[in-house]
N, C-alpha and C. Protein backbone atom coordinates (compact mmCIF):
# COMPACT_ATOMS: atom_id res chain seq x y z
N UNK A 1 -39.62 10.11 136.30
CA UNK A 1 -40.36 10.88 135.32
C UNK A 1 -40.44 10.10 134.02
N UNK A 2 -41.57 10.00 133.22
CA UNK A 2 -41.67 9.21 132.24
C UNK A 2 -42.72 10.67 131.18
N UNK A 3 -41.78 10.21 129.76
CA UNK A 3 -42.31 11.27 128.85
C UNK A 3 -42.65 10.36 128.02
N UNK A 4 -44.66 10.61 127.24
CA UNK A 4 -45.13 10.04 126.20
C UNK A 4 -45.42 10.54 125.30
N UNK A 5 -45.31 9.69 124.08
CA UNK A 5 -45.77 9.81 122.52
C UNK A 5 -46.43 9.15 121.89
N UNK A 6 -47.73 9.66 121.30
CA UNK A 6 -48.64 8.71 121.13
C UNK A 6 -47.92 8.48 119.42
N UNK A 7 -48.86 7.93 119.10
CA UNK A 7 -49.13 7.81 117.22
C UNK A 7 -50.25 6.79 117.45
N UNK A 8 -50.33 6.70 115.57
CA UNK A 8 -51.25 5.72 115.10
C UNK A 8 -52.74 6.09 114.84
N UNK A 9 -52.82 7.84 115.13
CA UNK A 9 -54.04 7.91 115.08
C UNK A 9 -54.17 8.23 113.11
N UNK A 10 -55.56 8.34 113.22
CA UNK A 10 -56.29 8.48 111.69
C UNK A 10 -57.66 8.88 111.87
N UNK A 11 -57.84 8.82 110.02
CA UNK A 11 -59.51 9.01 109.72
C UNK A 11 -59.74 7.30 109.33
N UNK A 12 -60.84 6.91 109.59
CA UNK A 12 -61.24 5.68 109.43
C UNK A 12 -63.08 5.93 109.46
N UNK A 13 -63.56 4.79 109.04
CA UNK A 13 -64.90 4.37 108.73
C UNK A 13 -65.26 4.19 109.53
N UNK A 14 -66.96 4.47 109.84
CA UNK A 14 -67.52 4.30 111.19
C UNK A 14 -67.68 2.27 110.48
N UNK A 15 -67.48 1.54 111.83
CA UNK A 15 -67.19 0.06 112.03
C UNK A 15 -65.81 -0.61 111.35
N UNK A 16 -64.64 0.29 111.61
CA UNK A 16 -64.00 0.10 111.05
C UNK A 16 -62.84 -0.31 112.21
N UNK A 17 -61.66 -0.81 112.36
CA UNK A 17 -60.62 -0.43 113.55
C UNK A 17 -59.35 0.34 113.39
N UNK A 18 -58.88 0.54 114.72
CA UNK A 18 -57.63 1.63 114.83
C UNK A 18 -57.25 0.81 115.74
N UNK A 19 -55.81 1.13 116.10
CA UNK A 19 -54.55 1.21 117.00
C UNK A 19 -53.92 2.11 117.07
N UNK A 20 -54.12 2.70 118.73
CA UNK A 20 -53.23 3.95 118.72
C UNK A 20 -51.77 3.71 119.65
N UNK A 21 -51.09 3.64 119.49
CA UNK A 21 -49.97 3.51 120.61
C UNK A 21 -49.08 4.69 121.35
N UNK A 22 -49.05 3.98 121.95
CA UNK A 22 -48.12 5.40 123.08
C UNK A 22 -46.63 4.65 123.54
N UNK A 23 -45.47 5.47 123.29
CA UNK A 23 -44.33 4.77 123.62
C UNK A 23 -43.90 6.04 124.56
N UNK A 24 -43.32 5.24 125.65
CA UNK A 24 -42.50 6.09 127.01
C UNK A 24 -41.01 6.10 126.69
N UNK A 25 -40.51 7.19 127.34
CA UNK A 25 -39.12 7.18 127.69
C UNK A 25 -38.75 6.70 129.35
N UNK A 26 -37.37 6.86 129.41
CA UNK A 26 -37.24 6.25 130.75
C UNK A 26 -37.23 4.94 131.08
N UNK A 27 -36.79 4.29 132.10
CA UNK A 27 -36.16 3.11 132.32
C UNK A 27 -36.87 1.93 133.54
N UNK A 28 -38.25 3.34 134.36
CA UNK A 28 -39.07 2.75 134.87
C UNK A 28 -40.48 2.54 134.34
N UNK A 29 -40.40 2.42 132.99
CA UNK A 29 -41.63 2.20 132.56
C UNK A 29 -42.85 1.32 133.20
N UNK A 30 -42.04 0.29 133.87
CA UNK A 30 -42.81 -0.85 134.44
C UNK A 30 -43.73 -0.82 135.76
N UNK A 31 -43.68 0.97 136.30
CA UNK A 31 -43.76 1.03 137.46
C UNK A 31 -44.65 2.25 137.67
N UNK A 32 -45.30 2.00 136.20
CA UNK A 32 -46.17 3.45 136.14
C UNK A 32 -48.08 2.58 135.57
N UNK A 33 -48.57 3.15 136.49
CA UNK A 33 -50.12 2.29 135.43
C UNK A 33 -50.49 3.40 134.90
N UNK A 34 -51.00 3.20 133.54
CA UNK A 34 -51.14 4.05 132.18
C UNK A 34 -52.93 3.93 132.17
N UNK A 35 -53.31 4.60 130.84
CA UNK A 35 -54.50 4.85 130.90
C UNK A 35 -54.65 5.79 129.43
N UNK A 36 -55.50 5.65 129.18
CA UNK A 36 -55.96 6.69 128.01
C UNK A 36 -57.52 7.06 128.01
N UNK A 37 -57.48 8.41 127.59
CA UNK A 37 -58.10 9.62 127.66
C UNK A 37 -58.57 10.23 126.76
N UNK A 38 -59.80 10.57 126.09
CA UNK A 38 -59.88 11.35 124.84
C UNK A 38 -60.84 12.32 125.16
N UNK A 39 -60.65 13.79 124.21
CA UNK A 39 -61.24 15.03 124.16
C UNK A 39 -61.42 15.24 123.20
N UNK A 40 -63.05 15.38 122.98
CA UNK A 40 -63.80 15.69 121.65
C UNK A 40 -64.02 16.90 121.83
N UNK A 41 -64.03 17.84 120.31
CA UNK A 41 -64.19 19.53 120.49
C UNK A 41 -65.23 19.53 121.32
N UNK A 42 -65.29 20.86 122.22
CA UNK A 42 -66.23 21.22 123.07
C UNK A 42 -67.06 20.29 123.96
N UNK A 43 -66.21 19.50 124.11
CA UNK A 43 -66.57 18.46 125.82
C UNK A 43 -64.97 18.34 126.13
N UNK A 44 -65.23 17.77 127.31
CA UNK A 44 -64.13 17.64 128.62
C UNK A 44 -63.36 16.45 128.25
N UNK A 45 -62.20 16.59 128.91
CA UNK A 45 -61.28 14.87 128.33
C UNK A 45 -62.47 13.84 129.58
N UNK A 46 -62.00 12.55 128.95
CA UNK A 46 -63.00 11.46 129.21
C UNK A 46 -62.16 10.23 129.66
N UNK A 47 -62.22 9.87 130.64
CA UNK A 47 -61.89 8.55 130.39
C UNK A 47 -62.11 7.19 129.35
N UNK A 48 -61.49 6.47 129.18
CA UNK A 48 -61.53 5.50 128.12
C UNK A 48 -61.09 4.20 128.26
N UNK A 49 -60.00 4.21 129.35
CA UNK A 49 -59.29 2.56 129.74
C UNK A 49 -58.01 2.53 130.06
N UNK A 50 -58.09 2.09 131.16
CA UNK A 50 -56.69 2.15 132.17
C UNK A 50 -56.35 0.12 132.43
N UNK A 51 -54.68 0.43 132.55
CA UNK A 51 -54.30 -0.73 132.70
C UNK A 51 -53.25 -0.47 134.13
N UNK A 52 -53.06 -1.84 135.06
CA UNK A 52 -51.97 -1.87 136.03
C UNK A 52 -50.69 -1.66 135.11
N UNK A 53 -49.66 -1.41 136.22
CA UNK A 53 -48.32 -1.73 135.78
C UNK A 53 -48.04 -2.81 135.30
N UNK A 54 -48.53 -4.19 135.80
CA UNK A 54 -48.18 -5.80 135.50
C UNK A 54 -49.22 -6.05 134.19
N UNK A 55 -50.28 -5.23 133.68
CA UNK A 55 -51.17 -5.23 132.74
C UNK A 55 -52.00 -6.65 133.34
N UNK A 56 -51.74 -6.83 134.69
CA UNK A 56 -52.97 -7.74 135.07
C UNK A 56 -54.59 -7.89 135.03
N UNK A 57 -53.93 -5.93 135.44
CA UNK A 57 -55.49 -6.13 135.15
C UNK A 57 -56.68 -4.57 134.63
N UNK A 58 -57.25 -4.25 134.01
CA UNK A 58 -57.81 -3.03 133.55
C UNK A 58 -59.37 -2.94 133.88
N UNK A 59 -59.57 -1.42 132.99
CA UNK A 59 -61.15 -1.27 133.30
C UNK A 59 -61.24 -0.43 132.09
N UNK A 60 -62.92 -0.04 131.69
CA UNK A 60 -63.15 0.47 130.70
C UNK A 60 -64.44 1.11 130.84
N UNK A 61 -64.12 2.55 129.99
CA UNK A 61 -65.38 3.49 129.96
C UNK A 61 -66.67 2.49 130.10
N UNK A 62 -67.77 2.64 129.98
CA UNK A 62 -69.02 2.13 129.40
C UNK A 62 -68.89 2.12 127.73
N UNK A 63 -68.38 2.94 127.51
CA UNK A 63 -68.66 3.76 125.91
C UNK A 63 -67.91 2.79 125.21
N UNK A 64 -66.52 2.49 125.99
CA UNK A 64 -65.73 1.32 125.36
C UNK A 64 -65.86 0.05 125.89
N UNK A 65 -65.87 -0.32 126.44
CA UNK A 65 -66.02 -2.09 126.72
C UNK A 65 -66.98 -2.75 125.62
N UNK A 66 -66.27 -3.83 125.46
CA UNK A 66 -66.71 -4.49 124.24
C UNK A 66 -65.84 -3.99 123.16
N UNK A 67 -65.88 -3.19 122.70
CA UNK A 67 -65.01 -2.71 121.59
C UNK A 67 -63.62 -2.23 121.71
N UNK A 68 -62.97 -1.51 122.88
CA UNK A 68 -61.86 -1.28 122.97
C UNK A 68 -60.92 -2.29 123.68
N UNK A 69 -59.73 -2.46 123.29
CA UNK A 69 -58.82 -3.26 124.25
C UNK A 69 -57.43 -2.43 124.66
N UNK A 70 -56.72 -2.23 125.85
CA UNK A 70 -56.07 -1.61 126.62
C UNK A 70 -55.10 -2.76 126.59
N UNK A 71 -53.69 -2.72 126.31
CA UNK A 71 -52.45 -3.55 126.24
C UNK A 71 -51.36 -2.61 126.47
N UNK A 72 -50.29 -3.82 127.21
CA UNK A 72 -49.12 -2.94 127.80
C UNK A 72 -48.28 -3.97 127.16
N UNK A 73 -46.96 -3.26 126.83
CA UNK A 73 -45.74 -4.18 126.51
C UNK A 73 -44.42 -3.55 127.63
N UNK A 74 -44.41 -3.70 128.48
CA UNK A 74 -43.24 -3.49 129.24
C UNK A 74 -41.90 -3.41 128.84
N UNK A 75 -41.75 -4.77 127.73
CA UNK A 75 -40.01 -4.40 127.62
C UNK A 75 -39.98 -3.52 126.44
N UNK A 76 -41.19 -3.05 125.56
CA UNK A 76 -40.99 -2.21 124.78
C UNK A 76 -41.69 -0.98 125.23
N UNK A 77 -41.83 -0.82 126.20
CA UNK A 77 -42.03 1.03 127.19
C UNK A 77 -43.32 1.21 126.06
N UNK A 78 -44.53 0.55 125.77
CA UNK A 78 -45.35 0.78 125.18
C UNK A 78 -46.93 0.86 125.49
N UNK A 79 -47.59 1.46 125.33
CA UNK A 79 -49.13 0.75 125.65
C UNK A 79 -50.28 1.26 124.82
N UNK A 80 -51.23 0.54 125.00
CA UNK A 80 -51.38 0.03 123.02
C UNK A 80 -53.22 0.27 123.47
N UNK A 81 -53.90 1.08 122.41
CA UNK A 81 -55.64 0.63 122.55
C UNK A 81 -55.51 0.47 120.97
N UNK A 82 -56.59 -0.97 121.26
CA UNK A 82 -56.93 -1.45 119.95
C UNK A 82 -58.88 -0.83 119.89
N UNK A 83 -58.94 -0.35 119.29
CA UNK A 83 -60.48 0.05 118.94
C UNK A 83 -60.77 -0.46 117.75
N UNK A 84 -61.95 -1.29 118.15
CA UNK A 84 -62.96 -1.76 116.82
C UNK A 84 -63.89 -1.29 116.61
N UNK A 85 -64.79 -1.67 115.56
CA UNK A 85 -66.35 -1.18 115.59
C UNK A 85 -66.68 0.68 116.23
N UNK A 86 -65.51 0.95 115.65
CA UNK A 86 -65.72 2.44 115.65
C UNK A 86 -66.90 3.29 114.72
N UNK A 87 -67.39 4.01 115.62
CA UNK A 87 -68.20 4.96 115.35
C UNK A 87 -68.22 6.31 115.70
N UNK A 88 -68.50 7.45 114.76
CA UNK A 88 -68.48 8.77 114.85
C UNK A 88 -68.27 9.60 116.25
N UNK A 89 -68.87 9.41 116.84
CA UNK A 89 -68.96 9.50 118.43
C UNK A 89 -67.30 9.35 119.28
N UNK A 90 -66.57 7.97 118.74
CA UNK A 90 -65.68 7.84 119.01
C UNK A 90 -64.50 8.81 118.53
N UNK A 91 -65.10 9.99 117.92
CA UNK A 91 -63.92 10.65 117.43
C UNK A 91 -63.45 11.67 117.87
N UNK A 92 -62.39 11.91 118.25
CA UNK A 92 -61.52 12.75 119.72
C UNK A 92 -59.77 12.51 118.99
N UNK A 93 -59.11 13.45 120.15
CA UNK A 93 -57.83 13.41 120.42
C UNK A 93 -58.36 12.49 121.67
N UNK A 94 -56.90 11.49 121.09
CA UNK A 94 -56.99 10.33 122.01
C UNK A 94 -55.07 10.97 122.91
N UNK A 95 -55.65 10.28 124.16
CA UNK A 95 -53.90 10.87 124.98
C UNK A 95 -53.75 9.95 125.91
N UNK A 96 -52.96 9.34 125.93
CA UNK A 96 -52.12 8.48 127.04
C UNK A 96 -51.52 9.60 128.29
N UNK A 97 -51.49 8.65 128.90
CA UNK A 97 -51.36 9.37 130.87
C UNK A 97 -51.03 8.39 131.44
N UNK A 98 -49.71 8.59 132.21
CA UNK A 98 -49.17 7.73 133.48
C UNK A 98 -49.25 8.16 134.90
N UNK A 99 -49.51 7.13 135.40
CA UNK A 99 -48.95 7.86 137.36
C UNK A 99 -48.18 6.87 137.71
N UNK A 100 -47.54 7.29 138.66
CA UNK A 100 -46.54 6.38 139.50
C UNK A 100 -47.09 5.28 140.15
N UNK A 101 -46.84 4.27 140.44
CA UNK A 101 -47.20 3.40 141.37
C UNK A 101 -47.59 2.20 141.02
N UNK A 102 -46.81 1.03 141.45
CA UNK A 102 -47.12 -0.65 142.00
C UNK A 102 -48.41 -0.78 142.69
N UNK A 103 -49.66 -0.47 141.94
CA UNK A 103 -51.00 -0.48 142.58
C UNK A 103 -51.88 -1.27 141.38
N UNK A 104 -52.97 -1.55 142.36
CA UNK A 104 -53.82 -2.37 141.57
C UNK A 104 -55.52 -1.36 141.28
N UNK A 105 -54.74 0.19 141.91
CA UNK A 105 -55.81 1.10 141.19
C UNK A 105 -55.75 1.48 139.95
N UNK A 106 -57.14 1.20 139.52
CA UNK A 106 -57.32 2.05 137.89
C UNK A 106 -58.04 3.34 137.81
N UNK A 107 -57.67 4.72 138.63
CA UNK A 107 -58.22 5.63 138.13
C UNK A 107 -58.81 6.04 137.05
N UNK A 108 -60.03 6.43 136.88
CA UNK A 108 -60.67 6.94 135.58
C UNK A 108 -61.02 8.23 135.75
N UNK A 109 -60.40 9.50 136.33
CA UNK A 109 -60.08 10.83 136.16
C UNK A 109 -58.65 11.50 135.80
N UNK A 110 -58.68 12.71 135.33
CA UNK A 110 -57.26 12.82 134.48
C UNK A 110 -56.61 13.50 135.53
N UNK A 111 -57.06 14.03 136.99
CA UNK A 111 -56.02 14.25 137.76
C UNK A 111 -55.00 13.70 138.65
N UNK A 112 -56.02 12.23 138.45
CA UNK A 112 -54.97 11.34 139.27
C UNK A 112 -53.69 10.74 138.03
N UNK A 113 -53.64 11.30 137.13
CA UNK A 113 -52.68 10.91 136.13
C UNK A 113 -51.64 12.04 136.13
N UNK A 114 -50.23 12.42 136.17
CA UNK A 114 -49.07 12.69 136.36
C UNK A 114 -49.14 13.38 135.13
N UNK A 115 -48.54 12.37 134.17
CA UNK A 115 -47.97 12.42 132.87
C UNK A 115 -48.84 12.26 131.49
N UNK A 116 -48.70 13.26 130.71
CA UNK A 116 -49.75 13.36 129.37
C UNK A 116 -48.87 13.12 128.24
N UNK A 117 -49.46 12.98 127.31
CA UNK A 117 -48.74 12.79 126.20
C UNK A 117 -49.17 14.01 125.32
N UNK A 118 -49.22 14.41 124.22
CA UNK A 118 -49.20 14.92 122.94
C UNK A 118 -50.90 14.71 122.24
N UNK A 119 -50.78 13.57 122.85
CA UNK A 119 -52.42 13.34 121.82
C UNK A 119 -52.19 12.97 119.89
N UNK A 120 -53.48 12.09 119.95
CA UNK A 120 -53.22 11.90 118.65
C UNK A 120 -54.63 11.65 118.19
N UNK A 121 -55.07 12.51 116.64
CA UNK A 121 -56.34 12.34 116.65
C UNK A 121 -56.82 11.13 115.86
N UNK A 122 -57.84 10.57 115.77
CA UNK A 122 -59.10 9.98 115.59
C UNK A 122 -59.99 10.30 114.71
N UNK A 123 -60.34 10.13 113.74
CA UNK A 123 -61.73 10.76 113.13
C UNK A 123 -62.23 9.57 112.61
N UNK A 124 -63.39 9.33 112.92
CA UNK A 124 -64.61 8.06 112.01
C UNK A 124 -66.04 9.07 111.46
N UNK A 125 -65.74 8.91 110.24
CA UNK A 125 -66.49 9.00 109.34
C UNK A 125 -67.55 8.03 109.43
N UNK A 126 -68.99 8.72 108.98
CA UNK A 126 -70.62 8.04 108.81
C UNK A 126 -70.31 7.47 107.23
């Protein structure tokens, strides 16, 4: 079982960047592929960008590629989206999600994800 906490979120400028991070508890951190998720008022959570356990290898919304980057730090039970060139649109509770497993799948729905975090919001200003 692995429990997350995001931070790092804010208000920021549309073309501006953020880092949101999510730190795990637990001792198998290394053995979970992560992913993050955001829910803007009155739409559905969304996918956004998932990484393996080994952070070999990821994938990304449409909405984000190019602008977002998905990073894992293993010995610090962490995993990290860097967002640039943010714009209004991009603004949600952002939430980290783990599932179990030594796989080289990147689910991009929130039921194949286990574990949620807290969420942390986002706002970009026009």
């Amino acid at each position: 079982q692995v429990q997350l906490v995001e931070s790092g979120g804010g208000s920021v400028q549309a073309g501006d960047s953020l880092s949101v991070s999510c730190a795990a508890s637990g001792r198998t951190f290394s053995s979970y592929g992560l992913a993050w998720f955001r829910e803007a008022p009155g739409k559905e959570r969304e996918f956004v960008a998932a990484i393996t356990w080994s952070g070999g290898r990821s994938s990304y919304a449409d909405s984000a590629k190019g602008r977002f980057t998905i990073s894992r730090d293993n010995a610090k039970n962490t995993v990290y989206l860097q967002m640039d060139s943010l714009q209004p649109e991009d603004t949600a509770v952002y939430y980290c999600a783990a599932r179990f497993g030594r796989t080289t799948i990147l689910p991009d729905t929130s039921r194949q994800y286990d574990y949620w975090g807290q969420g942390t919001q986002v706002t970009v200003s026009s």
